[in-house]
N, C-alpha and C. Protein backbone atom coordinates (compact mmCIF):
# COMPACT_ATOMS: atom_id res chain seq x y z
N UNK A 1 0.84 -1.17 0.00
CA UNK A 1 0.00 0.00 0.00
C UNK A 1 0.89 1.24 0.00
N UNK A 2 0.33 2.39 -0.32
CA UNK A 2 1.28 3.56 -0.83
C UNK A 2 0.44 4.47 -0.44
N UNK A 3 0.76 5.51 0.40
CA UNK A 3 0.32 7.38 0.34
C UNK A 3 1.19 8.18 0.04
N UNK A 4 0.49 9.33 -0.29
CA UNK A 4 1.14 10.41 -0.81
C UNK A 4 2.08 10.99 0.34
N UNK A 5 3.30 11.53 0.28
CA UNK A 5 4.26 11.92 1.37
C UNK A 5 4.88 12.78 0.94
N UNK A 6 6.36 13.80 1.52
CA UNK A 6 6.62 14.84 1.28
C UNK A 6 8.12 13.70 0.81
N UNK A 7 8.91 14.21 -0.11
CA UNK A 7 10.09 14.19 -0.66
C UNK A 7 11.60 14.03 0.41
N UNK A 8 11.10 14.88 1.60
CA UNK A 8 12.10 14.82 2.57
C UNK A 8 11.84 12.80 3.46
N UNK A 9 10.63 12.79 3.56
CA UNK A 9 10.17 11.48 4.40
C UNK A 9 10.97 10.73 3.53
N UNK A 10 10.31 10.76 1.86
CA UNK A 10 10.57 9.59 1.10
C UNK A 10 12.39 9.57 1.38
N UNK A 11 13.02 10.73 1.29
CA UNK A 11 14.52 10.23 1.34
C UNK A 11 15.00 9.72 2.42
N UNK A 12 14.28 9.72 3.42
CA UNK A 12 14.74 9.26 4.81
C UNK A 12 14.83 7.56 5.05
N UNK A 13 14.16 7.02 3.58
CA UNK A 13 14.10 5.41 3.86
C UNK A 13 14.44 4.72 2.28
N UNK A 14 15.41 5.86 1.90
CA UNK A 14 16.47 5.46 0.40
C UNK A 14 17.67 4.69 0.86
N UNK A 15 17.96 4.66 1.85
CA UNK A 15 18.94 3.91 2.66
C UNK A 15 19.01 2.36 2.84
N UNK A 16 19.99 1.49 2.51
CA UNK A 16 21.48 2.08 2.17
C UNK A 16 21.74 2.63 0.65
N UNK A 17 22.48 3.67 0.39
CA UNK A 17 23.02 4.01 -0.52
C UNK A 17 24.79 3.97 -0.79
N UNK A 18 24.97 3.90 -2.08
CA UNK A 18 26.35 4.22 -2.40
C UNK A 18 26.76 5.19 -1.79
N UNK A 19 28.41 5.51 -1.57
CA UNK A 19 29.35 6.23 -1.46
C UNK A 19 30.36 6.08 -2.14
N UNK A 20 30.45 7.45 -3.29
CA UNK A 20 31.85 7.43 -3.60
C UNK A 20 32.90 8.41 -3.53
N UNK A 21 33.94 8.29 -3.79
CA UNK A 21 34.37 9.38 -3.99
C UNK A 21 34.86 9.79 -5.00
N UNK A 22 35.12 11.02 -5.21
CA UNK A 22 35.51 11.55 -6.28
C UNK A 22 36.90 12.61 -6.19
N UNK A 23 37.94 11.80 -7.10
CA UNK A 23 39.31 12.47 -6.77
C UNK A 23 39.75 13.37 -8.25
N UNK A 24 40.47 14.41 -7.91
CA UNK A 24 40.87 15.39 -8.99
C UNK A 24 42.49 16.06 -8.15
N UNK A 25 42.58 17.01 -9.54
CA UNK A 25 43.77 17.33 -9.22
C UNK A 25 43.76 18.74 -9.61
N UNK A 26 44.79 19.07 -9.26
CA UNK A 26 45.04 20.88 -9.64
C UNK A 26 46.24 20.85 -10.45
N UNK A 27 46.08 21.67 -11.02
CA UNK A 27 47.39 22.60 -12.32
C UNK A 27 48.79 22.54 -11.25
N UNK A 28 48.66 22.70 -10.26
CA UNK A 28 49.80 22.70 -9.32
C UNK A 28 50.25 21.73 -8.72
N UNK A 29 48.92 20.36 -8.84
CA UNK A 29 49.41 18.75 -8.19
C UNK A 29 48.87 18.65 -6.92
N UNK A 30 47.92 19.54 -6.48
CA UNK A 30 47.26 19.67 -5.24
C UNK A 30 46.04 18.53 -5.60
N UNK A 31 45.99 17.60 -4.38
CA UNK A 31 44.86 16.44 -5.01
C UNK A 31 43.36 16.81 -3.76
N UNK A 32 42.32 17.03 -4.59
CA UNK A 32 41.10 17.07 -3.77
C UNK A 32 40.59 15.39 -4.19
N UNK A 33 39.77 15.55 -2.69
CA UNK A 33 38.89 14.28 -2.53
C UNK A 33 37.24 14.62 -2.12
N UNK A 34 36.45 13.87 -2.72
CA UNK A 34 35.03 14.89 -2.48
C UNK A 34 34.21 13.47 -2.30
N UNK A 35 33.69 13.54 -1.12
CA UNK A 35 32.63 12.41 -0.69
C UNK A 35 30.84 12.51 -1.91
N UNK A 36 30.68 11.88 -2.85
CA UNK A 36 29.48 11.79 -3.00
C UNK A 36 28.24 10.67 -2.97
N UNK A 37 27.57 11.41 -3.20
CA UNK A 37 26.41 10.05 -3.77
C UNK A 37 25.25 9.61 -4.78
N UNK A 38 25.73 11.05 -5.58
CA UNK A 38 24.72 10.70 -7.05
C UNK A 38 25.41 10.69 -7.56
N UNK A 39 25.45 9.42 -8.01
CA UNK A 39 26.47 8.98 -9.22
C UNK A 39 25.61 7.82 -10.00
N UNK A 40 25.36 7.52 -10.81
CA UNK A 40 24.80 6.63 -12.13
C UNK A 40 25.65 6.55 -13.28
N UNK A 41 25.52 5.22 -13.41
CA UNK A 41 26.16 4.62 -14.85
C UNK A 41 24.91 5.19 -15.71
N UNK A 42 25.58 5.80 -16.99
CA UNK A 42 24.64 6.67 -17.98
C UNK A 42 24.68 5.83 -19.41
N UNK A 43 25.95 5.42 -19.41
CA UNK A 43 26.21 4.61 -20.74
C UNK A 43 27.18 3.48 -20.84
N UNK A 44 26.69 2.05 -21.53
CA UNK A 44 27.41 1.16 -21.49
C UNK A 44 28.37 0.67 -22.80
N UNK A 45 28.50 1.82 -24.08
CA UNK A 45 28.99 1.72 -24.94
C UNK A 45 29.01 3.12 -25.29
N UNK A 46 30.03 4.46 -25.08
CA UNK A 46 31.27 3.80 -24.18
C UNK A 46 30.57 3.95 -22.49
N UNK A 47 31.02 3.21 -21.71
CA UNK A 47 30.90 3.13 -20.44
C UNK A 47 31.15 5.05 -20.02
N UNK A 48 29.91 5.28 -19.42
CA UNK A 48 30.33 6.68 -19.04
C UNK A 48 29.41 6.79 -17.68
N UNK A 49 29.86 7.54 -16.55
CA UNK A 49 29.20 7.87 -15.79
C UNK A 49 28.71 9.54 -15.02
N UNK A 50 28.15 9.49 -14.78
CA UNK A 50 27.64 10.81 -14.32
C UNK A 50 27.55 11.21 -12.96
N UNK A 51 27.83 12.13 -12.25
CA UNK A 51 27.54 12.70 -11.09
C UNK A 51 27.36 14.01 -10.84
N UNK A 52 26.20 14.63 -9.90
CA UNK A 52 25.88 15.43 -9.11
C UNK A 52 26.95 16.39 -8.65
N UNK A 53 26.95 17.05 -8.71
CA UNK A 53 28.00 18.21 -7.90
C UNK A 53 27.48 19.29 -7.98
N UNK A 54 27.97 20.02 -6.24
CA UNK A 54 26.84 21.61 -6.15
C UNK A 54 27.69 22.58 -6.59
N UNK A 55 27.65 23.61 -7.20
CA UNK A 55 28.39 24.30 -7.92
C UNK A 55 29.51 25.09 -7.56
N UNK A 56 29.80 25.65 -5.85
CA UNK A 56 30.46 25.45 -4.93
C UNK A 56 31.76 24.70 -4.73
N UNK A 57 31.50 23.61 -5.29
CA UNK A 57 32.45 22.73 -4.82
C UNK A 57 33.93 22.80 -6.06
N UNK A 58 35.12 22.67 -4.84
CA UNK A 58 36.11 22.90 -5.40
C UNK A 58 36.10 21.49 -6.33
N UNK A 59 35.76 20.26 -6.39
CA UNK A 59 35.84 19.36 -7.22
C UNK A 59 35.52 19.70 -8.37
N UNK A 60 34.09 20.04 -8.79
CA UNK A 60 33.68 20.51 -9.96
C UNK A 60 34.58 21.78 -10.31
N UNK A 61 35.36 22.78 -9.72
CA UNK A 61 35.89 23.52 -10.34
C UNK A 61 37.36 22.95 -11.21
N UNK A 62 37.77 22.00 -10.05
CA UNK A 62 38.86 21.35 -10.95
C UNK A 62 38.72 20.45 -12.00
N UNK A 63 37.48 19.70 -12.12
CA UNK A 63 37.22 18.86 -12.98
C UNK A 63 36.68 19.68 -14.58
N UNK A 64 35.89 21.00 -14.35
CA UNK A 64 36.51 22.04 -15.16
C UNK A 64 37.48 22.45 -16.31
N UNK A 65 38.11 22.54 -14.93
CA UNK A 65 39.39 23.20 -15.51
C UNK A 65 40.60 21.60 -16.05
N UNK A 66 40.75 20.78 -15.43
CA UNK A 66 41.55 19.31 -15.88
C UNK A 66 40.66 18.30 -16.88
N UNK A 67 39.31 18.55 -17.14
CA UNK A 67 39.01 17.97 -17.66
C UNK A 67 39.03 16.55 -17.55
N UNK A 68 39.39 15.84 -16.43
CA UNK A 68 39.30 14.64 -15.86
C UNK A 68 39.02 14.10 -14.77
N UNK A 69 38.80 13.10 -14.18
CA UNK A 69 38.85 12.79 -12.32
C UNK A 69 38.90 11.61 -12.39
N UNK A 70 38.73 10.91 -11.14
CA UNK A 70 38.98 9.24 -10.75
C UNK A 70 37.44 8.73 -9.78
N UNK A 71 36.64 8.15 -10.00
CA UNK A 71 35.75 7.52 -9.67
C UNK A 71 36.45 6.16 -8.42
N UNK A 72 36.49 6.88 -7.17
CA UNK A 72 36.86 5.51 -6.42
C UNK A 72 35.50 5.12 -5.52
N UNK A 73 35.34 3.83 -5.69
CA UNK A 73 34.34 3.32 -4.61
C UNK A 73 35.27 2.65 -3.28
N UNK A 74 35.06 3.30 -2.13
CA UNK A 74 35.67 3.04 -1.41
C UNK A 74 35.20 1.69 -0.45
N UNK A 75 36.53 1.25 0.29
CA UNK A 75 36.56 -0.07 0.86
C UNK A 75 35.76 0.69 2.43
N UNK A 76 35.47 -0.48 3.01
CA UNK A 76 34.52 -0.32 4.35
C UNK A 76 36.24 0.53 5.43
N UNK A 77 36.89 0.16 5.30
CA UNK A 77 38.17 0.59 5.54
C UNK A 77 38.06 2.11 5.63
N UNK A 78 37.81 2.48 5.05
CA UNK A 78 37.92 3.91 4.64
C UNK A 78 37.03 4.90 5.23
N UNK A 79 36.15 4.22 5.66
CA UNK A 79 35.31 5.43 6.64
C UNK A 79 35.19 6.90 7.19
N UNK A 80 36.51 6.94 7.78
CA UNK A 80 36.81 7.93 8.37
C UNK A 80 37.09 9.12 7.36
N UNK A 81 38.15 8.58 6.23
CA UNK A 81 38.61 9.39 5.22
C UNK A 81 37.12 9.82 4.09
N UNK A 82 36.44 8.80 4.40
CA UNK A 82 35.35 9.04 3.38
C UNK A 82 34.24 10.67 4.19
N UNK A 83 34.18 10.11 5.29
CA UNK A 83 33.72 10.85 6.08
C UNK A 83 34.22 12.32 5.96
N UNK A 84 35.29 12.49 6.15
CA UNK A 84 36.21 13.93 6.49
C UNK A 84 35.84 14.36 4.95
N UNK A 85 36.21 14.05 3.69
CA UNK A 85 36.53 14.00 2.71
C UNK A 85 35.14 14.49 2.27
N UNK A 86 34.02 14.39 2.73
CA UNK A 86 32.76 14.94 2.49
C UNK A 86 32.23 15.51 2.92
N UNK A 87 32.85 16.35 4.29
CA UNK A 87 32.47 17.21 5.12
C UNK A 87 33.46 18.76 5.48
N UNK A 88 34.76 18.41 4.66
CA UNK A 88 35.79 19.71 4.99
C UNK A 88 36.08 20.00 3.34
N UNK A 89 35.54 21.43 3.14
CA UNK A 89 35.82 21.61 1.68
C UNK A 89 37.04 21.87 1.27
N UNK A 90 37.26 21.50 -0.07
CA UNK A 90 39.16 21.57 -0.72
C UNK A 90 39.29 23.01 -1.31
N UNK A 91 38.24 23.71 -0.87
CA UNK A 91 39.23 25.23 -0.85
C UNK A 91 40.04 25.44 0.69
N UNK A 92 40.01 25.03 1.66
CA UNK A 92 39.79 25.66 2.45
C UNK A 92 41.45 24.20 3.24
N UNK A 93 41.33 23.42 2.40
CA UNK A 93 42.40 21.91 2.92
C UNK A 93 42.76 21.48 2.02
N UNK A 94 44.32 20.56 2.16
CA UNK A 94 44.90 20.15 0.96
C UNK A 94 43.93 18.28 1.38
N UNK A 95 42.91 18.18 1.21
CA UNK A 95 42.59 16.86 1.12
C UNK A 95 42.96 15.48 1.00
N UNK A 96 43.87 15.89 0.17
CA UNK A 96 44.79 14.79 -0.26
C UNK A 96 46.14 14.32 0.39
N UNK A 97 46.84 15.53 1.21
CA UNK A 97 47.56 15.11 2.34
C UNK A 97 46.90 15.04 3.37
N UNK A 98 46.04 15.35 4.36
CA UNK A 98 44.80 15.51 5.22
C UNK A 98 44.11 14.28 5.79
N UNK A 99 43.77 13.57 4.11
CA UNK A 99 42.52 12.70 4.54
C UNK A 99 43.53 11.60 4.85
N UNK A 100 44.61 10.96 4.86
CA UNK A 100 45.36 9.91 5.51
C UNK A 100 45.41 8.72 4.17
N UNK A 101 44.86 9.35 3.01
CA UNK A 101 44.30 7.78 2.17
C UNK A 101 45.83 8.15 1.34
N UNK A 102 45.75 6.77 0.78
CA UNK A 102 46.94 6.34 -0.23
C UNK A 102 46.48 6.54 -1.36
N UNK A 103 47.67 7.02 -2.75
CA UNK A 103 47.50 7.29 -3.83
C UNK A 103 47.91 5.98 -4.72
N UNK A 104 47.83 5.77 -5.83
CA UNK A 104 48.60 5.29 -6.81
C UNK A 104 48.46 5.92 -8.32
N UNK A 105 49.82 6.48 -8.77
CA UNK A 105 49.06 6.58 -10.52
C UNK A 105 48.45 5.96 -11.28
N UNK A 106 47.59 6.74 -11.72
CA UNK A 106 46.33 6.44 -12.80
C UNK A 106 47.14 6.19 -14.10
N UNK A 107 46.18 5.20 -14.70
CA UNK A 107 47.42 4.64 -16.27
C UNK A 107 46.87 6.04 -17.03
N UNK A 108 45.52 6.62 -17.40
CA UNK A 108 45.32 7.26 -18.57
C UNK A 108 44.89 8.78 -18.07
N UNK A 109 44.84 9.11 -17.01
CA UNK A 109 44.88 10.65 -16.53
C UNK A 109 45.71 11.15 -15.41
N UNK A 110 45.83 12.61 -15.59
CA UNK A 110 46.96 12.41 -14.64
C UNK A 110 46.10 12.94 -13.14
N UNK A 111 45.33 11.87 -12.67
CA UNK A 111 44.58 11.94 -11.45
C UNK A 111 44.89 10.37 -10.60
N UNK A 112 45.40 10.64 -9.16
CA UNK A 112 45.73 9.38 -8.91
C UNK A 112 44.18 8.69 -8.43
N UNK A 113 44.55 7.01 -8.64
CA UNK A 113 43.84 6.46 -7.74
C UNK A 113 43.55 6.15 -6.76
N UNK A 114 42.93 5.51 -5.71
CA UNK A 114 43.15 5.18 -4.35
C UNK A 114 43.08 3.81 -4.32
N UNK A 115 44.85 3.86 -3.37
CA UNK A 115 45.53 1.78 -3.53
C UNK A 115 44.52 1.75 -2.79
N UNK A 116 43.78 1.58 -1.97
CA UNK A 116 43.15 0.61 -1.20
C UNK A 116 41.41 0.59 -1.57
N UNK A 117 40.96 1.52 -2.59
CA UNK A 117 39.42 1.64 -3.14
C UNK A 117 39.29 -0.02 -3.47
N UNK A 118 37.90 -0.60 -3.82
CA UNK A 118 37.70 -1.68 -4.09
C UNK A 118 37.98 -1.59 -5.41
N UNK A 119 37.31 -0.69 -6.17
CA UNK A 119 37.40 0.06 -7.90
C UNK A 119 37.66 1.29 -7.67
N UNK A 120 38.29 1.87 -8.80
CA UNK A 120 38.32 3.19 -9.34
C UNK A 120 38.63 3.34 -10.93
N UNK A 121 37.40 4.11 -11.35
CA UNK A 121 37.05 4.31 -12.53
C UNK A 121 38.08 5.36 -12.79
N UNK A 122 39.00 5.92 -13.75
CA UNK A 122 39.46 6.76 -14.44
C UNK A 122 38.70 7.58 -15.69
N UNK A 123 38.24 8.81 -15.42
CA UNK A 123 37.38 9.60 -16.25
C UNK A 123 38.13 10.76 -17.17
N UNK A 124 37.22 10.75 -18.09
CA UNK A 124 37.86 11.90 -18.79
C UNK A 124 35.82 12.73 -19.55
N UNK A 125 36.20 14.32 -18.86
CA UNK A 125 34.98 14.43 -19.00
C UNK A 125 34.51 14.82 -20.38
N UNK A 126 33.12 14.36 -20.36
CA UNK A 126 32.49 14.42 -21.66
C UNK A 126 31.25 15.61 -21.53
N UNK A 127 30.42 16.22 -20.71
CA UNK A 127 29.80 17.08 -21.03
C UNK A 127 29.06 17.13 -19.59
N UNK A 128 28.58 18.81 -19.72
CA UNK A 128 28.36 18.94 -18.15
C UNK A 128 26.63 19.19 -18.64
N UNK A 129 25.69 19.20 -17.60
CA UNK A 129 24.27 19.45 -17.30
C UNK A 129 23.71 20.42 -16.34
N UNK A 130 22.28 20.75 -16.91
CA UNK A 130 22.12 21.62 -15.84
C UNK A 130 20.72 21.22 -15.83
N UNK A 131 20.30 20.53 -15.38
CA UNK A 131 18.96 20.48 -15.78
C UNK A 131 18.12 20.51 -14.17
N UNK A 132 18.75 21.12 -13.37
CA UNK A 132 18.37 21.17 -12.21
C UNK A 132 19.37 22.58 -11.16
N UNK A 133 18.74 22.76 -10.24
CA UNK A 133 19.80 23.60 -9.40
C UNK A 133 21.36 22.82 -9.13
N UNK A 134 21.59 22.01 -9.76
CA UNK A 134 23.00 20.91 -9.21
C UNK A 134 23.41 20.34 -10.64
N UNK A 135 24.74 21.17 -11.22
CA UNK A 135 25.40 20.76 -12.44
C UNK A 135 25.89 18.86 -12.13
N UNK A 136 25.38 18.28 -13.23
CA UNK A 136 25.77 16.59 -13.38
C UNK A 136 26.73 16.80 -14.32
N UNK A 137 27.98 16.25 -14.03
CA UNK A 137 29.00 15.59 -14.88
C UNK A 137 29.41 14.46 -15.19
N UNK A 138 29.31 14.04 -16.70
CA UNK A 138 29.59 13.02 -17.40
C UNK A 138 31.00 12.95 -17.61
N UNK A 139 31.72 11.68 -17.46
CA UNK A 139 32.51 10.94 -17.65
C UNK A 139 32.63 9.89 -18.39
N UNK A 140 33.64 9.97 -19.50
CA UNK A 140 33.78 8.35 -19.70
C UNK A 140 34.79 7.45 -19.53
N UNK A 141 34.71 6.89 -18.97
CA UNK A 141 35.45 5.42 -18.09
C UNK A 141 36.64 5.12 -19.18
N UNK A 142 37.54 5.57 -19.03
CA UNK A 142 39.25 5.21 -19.96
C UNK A 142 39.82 3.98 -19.71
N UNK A 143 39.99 3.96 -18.18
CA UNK A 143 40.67 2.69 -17.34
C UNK A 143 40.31 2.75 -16.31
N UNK A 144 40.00 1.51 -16.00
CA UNK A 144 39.23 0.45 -14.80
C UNK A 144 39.93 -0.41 -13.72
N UNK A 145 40.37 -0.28 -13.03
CA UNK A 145 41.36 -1.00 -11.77
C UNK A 145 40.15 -1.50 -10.67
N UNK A 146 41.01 -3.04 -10.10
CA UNK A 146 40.31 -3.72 -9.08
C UNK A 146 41.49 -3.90 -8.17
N UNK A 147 40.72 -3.64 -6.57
CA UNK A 147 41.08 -4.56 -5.62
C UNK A 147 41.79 -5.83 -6.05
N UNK A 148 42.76 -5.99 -5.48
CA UNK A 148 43.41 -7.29 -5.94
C UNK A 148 43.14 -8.22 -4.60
N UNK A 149 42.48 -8.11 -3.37
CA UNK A 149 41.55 -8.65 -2.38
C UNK A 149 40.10 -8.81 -2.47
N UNK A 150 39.88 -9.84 -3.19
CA UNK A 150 38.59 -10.35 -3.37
C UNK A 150 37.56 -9.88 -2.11
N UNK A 151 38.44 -9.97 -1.15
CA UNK A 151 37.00 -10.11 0.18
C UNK A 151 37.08 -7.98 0.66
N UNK A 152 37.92 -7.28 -0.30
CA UNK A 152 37.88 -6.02 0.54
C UNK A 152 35.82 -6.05 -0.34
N UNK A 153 35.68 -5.04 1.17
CA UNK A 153 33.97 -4.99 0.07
C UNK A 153 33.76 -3.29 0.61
N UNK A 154 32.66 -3.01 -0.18
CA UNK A 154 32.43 -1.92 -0.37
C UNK A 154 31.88 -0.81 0.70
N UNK A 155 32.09 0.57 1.16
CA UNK A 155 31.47 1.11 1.91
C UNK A 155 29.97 1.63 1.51
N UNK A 156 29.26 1.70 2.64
CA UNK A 156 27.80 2.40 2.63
C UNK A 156 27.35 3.51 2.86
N UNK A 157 26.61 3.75 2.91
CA UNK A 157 25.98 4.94 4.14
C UNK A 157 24.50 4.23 4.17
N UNK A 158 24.23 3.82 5.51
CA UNK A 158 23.53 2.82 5.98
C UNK A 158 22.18 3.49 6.08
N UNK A 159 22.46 5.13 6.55
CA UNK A 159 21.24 5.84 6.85
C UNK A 159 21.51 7.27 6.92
N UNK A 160 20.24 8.30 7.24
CA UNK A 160 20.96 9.83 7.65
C UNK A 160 22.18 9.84 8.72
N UNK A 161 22.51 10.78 8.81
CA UNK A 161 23.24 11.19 9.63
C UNK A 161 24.98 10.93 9.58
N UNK A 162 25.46 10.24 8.10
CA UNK A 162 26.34 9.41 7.42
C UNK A 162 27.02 8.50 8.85
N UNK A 163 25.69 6.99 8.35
CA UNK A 163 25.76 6.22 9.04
C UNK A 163 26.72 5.27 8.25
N UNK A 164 28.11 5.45 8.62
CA UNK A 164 29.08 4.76 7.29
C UNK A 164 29.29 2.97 7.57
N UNK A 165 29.24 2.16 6.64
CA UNK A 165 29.51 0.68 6.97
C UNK A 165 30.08 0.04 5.84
């Protein structure tokens, strides 16, 4: 059975959802890390994905201006960094020395990955949106890296209040 409800209720029981993050870089080698969670696969030939970003955010300004980023889904491991990483903005912190996480170079952009993510997608962007108060950016997926630990598994956000697991 179903009633009509307000938009805030309905999001209160969308839970669990993804967490990812989203890594970029600066003209100078300064690396931001940006906690999100609208992200959708948009296309499977070529593989491209899309995400949400508020216009504010130093991520979307660098992704901008570099024209690329790194799609990491982070390990349950990562919590804390995922946490910080979505709550202290990268104008204001170097994120990338800060959040405690490990890098590795990316084969096809020059944005690193994160050694310990389960995946991280390597993007190169393809076109931005506005079709709402919150610009979506498309990516398409260059190179694809796995966990080489079968059993690392993925983080959540279990509920409000970034109930991380």
């Amino acid at each position: 059975m179903q009633k009509i409800t307000t938009i805030e209720k309905a999001w209160q029981r969308k839970y669990p959802e993804q967490v990812v993050l989203c890594v970029t870089r600066s003209a100078e080698g300064k690396i931001n890390i940006m906690t999100i969670g609208w992200v959708s696969i948009v296309s499977d030939d070529p593989v491209m994905y899309m995400v949400g970003i508020d216009d504010p955010a130093y991520t979307l300004e660098l992704i901008r201006q570099q024209k690329e980023f790194v799609l990491a889904f982070p390990a349950k491991s990562m919590a804390e960094a995922a946490l910080f990483c979505g709550t202290v903005h990268g104008h204001n912190c170097n994120k990338g020395l800060e959040s405690g996480l490990e890098f590795t170079p990316a084969a096809l952009v020059n944005v690193p990955i994160l050694s310990d993510a389960v995946v991280n997608l390597e993007c190169k962007l393809v076109a931005e949106y506005r079709p709402g108060n919150c610009p979506l950016v498309v990516g398409e997926v260059v190179a694809v890296h796995e966990n080489t630990d079968p059993a690392v598994e993925r983080l959540i956000n279990a509920g409000a209040g970034y109930q991380l697991q």
